[in-house]
Protein backbone atom coordinates (compact mmCIF):
# COMPACT_ATOMS: atom_id res chain seq x y z
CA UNK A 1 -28.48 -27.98 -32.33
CA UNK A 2 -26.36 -27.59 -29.05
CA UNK A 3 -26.17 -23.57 -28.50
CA UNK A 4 -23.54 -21.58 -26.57
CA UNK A 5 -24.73 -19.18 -23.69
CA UNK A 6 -22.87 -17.69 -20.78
CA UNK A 7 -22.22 -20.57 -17.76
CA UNK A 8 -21.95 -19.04 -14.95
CA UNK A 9 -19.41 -19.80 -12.45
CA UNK A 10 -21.14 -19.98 -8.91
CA UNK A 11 -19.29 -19.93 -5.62
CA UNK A 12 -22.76 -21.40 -4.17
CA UNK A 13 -25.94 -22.59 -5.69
CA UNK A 14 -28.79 -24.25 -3.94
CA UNK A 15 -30.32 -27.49 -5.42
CA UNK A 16 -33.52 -26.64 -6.98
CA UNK A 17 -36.65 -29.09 -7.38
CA UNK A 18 -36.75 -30.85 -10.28
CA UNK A 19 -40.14 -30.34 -12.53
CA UNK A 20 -42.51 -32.28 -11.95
CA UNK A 21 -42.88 -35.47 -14.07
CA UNK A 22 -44.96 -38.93 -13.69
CA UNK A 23 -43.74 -40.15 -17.36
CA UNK A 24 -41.60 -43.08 -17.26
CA UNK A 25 -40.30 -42.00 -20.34
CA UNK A 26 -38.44 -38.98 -19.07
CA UNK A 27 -34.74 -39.21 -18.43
CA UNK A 28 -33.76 -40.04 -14.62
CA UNK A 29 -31.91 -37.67 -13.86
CA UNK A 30 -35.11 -35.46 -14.56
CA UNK A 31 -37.38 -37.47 -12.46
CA UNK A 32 -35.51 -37.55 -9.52
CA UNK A 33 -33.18 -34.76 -8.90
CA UNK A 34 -29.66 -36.30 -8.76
CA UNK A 35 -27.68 -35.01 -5.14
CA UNK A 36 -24.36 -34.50 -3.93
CA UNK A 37 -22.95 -35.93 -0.90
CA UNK A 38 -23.37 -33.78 1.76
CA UNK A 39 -19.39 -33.30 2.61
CA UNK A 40 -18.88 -32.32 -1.30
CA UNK A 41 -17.53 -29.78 -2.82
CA UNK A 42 -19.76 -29.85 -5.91
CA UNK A 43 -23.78 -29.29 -6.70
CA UNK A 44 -26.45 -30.35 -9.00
CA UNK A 45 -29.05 -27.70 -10.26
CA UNK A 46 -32.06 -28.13 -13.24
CA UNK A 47 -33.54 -26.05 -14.86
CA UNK A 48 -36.00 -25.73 -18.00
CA UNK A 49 -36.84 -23.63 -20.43
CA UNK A 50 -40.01 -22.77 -22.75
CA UNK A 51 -39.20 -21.10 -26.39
CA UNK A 52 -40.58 -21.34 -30.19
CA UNK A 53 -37.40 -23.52 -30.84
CA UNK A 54 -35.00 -25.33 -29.30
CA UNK A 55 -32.23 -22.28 -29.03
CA UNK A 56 -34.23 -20.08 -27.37
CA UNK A 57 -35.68 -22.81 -25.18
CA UNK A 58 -31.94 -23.29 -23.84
CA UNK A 59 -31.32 -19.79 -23.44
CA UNK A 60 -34.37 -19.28 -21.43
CA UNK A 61 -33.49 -22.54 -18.98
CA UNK A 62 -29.83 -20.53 -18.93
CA UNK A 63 -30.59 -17.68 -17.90
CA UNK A 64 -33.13 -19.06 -14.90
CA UNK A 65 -30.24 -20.35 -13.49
CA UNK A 66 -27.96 -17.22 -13.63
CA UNK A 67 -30.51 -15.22 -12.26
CA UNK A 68 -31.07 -17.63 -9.28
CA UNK A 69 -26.90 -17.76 -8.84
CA UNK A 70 -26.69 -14.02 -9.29
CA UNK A 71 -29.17 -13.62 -6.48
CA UNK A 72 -27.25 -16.06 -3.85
CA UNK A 73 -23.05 -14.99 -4.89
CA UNK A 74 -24.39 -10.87 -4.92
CA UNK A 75 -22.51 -10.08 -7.78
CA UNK A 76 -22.55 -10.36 -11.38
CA UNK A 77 -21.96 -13.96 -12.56
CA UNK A 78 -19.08 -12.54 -14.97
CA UNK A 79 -16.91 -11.54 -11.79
CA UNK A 80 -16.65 -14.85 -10.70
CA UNK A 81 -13.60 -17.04 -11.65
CA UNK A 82 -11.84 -20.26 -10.34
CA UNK A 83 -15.14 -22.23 -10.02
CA UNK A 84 -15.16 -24.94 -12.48
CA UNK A 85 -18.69 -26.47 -14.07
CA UNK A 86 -20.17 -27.45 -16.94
CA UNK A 87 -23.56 -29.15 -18.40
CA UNK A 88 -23.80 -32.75 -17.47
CA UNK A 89 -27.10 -33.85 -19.06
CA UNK A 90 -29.11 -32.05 -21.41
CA UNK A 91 -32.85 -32.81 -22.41
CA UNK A 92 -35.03 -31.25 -25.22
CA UNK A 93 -39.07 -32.20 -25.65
CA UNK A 94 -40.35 -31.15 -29.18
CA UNK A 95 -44.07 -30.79 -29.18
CA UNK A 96 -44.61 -29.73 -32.32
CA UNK A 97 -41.97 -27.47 -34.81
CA UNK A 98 -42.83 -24.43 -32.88
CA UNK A 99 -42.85 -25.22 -29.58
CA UNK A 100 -39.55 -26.46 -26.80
CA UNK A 101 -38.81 -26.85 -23.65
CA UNK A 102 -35.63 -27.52 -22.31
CA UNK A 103 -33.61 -28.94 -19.54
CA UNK A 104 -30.74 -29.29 -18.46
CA UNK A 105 -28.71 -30.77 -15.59
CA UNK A 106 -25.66 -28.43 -14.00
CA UNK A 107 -23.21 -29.56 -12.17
CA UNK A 108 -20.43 -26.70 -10.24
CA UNK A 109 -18.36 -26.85 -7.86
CA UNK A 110 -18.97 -24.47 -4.75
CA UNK A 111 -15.52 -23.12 -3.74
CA UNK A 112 -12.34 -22.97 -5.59
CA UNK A 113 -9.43 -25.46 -4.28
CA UNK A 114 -7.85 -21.88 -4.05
CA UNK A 115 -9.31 -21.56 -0.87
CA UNK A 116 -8.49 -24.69 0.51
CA UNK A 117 -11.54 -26.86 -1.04
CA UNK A 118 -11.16 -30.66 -1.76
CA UNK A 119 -10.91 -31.08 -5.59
CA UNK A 120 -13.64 -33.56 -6.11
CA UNK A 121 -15.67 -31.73 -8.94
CA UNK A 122 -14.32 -34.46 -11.23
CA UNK A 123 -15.50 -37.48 -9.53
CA UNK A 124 -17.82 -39.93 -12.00
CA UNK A 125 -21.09 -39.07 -11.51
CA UNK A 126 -23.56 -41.90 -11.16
CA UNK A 127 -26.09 -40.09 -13.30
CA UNK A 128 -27.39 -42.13 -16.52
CA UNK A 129 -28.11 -39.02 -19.34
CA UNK A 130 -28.91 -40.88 -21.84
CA UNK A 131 -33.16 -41.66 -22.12
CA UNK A 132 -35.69 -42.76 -24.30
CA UNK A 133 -36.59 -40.41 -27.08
CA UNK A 134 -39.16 -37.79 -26.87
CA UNK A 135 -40.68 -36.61 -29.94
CA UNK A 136 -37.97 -35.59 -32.10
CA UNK A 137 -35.78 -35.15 -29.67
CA UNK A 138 -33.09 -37.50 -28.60
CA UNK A 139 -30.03 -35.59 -28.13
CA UNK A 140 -26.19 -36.49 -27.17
CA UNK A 141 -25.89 -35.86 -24.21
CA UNK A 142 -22.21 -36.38 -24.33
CA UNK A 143 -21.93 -34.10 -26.88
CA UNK A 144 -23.68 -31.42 -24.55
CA UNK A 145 -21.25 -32.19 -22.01
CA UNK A 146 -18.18 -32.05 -23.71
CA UNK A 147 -19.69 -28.13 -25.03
CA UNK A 148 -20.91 -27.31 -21.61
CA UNK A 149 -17.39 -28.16 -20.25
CA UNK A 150 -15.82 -26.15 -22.74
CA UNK A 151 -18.19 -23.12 -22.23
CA UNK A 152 -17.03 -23.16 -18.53
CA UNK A 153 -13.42 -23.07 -19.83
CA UNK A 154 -14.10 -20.23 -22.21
CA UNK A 155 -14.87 -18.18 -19.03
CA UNK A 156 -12.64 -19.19 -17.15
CA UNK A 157 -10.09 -18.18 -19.67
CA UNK A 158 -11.70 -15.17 -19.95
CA UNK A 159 -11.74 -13.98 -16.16
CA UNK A 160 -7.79 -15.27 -16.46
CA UNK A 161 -7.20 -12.50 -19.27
CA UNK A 162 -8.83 -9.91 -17.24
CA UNK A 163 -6.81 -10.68 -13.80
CA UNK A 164 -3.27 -10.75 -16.54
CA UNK A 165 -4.66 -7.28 -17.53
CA UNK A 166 -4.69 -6.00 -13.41
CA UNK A 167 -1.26 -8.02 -13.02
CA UNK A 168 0.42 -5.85 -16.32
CA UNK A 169 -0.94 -2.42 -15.38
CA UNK A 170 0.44 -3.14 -11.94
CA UNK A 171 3.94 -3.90 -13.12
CA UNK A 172 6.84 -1.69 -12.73
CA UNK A 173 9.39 -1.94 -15.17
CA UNK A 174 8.79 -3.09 -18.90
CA UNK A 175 10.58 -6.43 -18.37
CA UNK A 176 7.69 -7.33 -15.90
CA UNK A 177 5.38 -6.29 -18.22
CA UNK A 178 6.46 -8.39 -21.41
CA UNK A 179 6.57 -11.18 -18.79
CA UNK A 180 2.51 -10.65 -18.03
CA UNK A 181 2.06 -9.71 -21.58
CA UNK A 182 3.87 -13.17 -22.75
CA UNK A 183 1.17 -14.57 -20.50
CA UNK A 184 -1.77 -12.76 -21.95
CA UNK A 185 -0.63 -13.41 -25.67
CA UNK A 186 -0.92 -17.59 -24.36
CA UNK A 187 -3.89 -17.03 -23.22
CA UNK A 188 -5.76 -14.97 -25.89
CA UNK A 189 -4.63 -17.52 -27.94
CA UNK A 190 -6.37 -20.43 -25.69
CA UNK A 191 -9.33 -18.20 -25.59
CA UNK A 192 -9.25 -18.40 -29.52
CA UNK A 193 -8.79 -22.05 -29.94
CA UNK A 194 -11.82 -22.86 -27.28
CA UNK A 195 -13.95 -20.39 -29.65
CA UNK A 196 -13.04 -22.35 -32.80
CA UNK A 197 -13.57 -25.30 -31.23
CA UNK A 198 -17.03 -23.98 -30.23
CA UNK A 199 -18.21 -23.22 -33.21
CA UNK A 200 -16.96 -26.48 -34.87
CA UNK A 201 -19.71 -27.99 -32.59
CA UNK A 202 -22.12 -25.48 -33.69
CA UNK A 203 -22.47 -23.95 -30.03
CA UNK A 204 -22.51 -20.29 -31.65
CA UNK A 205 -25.18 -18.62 -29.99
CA UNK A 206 -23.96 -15.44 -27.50
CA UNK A 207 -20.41 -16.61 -28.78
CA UNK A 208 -19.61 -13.65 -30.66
CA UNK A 209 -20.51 -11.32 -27.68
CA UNK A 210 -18.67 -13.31 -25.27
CA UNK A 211 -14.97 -13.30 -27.74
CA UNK A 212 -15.74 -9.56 -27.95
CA UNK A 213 -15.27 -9.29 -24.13
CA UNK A 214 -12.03 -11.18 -24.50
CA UNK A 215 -11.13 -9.21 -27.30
CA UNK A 216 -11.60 -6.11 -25.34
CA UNK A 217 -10.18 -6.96 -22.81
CA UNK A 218 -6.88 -8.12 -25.35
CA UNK A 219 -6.51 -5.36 -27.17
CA UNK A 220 -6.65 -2.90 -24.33
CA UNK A 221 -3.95 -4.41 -22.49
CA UNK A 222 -1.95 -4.19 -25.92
CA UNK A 223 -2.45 -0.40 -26.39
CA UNK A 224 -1.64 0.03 -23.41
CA UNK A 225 1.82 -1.97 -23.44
CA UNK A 226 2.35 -0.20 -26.59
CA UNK A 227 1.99 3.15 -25.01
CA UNK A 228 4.59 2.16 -22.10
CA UNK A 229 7.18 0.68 -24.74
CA UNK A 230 7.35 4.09 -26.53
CA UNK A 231 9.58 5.76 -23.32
CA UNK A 232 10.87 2.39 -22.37
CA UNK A 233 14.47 2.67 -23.73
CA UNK A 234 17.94 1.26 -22.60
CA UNK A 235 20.09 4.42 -21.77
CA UNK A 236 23.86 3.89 -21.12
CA UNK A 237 25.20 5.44 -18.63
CA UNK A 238 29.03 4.62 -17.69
CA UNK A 239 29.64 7.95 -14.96
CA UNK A 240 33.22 8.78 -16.16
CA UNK A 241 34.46 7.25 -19.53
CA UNK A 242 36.84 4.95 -20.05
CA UNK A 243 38.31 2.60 -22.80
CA UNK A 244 36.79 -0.36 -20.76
CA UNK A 245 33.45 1.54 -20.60
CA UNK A 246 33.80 2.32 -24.36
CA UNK A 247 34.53 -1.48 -24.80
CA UNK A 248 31.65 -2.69 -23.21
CA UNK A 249 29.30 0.32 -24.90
CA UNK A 250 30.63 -1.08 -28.10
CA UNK A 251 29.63 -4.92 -27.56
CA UNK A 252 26.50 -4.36 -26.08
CA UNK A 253 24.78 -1.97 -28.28
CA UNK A 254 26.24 -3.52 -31.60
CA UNK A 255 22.75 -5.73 -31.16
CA UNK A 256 20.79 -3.72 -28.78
CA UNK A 257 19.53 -0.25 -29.29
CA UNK A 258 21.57 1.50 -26.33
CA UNK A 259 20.99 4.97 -26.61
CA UNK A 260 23.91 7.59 -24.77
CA UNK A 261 21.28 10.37 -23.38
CA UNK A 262 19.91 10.88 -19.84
CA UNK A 263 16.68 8.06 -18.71
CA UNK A 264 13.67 9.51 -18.82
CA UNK A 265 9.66 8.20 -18.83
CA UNK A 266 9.79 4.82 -18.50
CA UNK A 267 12.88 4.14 -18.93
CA UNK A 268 15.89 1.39 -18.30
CA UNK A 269 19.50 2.91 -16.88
CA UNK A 270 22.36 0.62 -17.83
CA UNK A 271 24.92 2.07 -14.99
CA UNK A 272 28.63 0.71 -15.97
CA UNK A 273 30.10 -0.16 -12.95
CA UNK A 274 33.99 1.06 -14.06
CA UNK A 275 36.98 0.73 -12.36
CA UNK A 276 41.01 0.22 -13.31
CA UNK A 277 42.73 -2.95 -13.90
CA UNK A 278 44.88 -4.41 -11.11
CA UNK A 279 48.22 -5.30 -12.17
CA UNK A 280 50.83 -7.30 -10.23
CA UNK A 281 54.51 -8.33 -10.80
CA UNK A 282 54.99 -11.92 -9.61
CA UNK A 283 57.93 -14.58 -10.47
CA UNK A 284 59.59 -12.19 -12.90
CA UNK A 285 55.81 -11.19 -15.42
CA UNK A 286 52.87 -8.89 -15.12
CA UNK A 287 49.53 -10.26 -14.58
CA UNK A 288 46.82 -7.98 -14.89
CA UNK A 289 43.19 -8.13 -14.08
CA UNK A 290 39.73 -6.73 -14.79
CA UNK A 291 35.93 -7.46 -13.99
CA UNK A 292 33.04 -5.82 -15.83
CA UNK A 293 29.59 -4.96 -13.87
CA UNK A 294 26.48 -3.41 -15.19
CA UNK A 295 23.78 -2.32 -13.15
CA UNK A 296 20.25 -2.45 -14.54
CA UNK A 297 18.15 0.28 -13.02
CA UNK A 298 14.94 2.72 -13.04
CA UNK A 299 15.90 6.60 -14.25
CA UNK A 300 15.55 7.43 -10.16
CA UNK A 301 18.37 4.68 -9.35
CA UNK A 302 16.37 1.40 -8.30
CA UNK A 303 18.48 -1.04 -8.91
CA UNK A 304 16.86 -4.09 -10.53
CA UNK A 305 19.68 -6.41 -11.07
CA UNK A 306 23.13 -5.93 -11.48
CA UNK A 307 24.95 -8.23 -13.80
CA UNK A 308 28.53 -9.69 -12.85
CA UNK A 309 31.34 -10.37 -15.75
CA UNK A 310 33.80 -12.61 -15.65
CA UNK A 311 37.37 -11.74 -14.20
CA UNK A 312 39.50 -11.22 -17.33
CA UNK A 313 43.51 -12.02 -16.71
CA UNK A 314 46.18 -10.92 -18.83
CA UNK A 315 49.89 -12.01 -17.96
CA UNK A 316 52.87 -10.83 -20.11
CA UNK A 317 56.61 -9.75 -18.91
CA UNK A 318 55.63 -5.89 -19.25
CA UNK A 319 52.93 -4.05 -17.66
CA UNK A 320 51.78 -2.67 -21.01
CA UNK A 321 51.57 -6.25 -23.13
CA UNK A 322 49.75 -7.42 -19.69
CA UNK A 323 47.12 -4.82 -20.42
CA UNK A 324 46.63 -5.86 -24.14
CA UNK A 325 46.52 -9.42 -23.07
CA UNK A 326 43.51 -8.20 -20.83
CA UNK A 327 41.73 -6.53 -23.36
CA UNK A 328 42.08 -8.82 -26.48
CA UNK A 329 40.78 -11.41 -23.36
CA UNK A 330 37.92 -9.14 -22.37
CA UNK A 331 36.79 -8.59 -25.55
CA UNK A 332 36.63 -12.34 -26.66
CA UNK A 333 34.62 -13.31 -22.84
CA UNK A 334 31.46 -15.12 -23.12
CA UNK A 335 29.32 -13.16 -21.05
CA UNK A 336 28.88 -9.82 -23.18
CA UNK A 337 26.14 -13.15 -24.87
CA UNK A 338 24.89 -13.63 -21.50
CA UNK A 339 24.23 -9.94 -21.05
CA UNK A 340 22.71 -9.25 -24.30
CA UNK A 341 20.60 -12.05 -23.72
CA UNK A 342 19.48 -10.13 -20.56
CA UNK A 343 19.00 -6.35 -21.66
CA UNK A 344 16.95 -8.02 -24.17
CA UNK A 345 14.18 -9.03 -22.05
CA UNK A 346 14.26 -5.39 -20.97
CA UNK A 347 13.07 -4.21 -24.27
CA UNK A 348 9.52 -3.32 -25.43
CA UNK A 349 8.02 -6.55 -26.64
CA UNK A 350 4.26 -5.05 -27.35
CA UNK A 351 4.31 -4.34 -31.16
């Protein structure tokens, strides 16, 4: 069985000496330790491991290698992120039911392209995994791959959901966060579909403690988004009242809960940007004309974004059917959609 344990991601790991083999029987890339090309951006490491079965044989050969990259990077393995890697060949000798030893082949890459490294990590190895069988134990070596690849994702994904988590509790305003939040929900849910795929390949050992990082790391950021949505309200405020203020208070918080109170905590201020209508006699009628604008802002007055209406025009021979004309006009205009649309982003999105 092909078990899960916790890849590291290494930022730089020296090649270490392959054991030492005269057996024509053993795989090749065990024999002679495969190398990089000096000018890449990606290393080979193996490592084996002694244990009553095959499991804890893996595990053992694992964590060799995580102490040894732990040691070199000087920091915990789980802080690293951006380095891709992955198992490449895999090697188990059974020399009797109680007693493996393991090896494996590891291939990373050494800097992220983040920092301006080539991206040659995928480049087809020349490496042969396949061998001869060894007691019992002729294992896929694909199949080792394809789980060691998807371990590496799994932490990746993981280290994403935990720099999402910095990103929310640094944003300002609650549309920001249910932006970073939106981000974090995609991700969890990657993070979920690499663990079922996981354990549909049986690779279940140190799985559950690894998806209880993520979930930690999940739910925390969900409290805490909770929390922040509880003051995060859209509070109206139009300065002095007017039937064109009333107007748009009346489309806008038919679908959005637009509360008439002062902002406070985390709040949203939806200023109403009034003013009269312009009216002009020309050729003999009155046209008159009127342009809605609502400022989204913090309770202190930060504007965010201020929203623009369209200019409404009414045109009738008096000055007071010109008005009407305006309003029935106003009323009708298709952007009272376009701002809904937009105060809704601006409301708690956590629960």
């Amino acid at each position: 069985m092909i078990i899960l344990a916790i890849i590291p991601i290494v930022f730089l790991l020296s090649c270490a000496s392959a054991p030492a083999v005269n057996n024509d029987a053993w795989p090749e890339w065990l024999a002679n330790h495969p190398q990089a090309p000096s000018n890449a951006n990606y290393n080979y490491i193996v490592r084996e491991g002694a244990g009553r079965t095959e499991e804890e044989a893996m595990k053992n050969a694992l964590e060799k290698a995580h102490r040894e990259a732990a040691s070199i990077i000087g920091r915990p393995l789980g802080e690293t992120y951006g380095i891709r890697h992955g198992i490449r060949c895999y090697h188990n000798v059974e020399k009797n039911i109680y007693n493996h030893t393991v090896y494996i082949l590891f291939k990373h890459q050494i800097k992220s392209m983040a920092s301006g490294a080539p991206d040659d990590y995928s480049n087809p190895d020349s490496i042969i995994c396949k061998s001869a069988p060894i007691g019992n134990a002729d294992k896929n070596t694909e199949e080792a791959a394809v789980i060691g690849e998807k371990q590496g994702n799994l932490l990746n994904a993981i280290a994403g959901l935990r720099a999402v988590a910095e990103t929310f509790e640094a944003a300002g305003n609650i549309k920001q966060k249910n932006d970073v939040m939106s981000d974090g929900k995609k991700l969890y849910g990657e993070i979920n579909e690499l663990q079922s795929e996981l354990r549909i390949l049986n690779a279940v050992i140190g799985l559950d403690s690894t998806m209880e990082v993520a979930r930690d790391i999940y739910n925390k950021m969900r409290a805490s988004c909770i929390e922040y949505g509880k003051s995060a309200k859209l509070h109206w405020n139009s300065g002095q009242e007017s039937e064109y203020s009333e107007m748009a208070f009346s489309k806008l918080s038919g679908s959005l809960d637009v509360q008439k109170n002062d902002c406070a905590g985390n709040g949203v201020s939806l200023v109403y940007k009034d003013s009269k209508p312009e009216c002009k006699r020309q050729y003999g009628v009155f046209a008159c004309s009127y342009r809605s604008n609502l400022s989204i802002a913090s309770c202190e007055g930060n504007e965010y974004l201020l929203l623009k209406g369209e200019n409404a025009e009414g045109v009738k021979a008096k000055e007071g059917e010109a008005l009407d004309n305006l309003k029935e006009k106003l009323i009708k205009a298709d952007f009272w959609k376009e701002w809904e649309q937009e105060l809704n982003k601006w409301r708690s999105k956590c629960d």
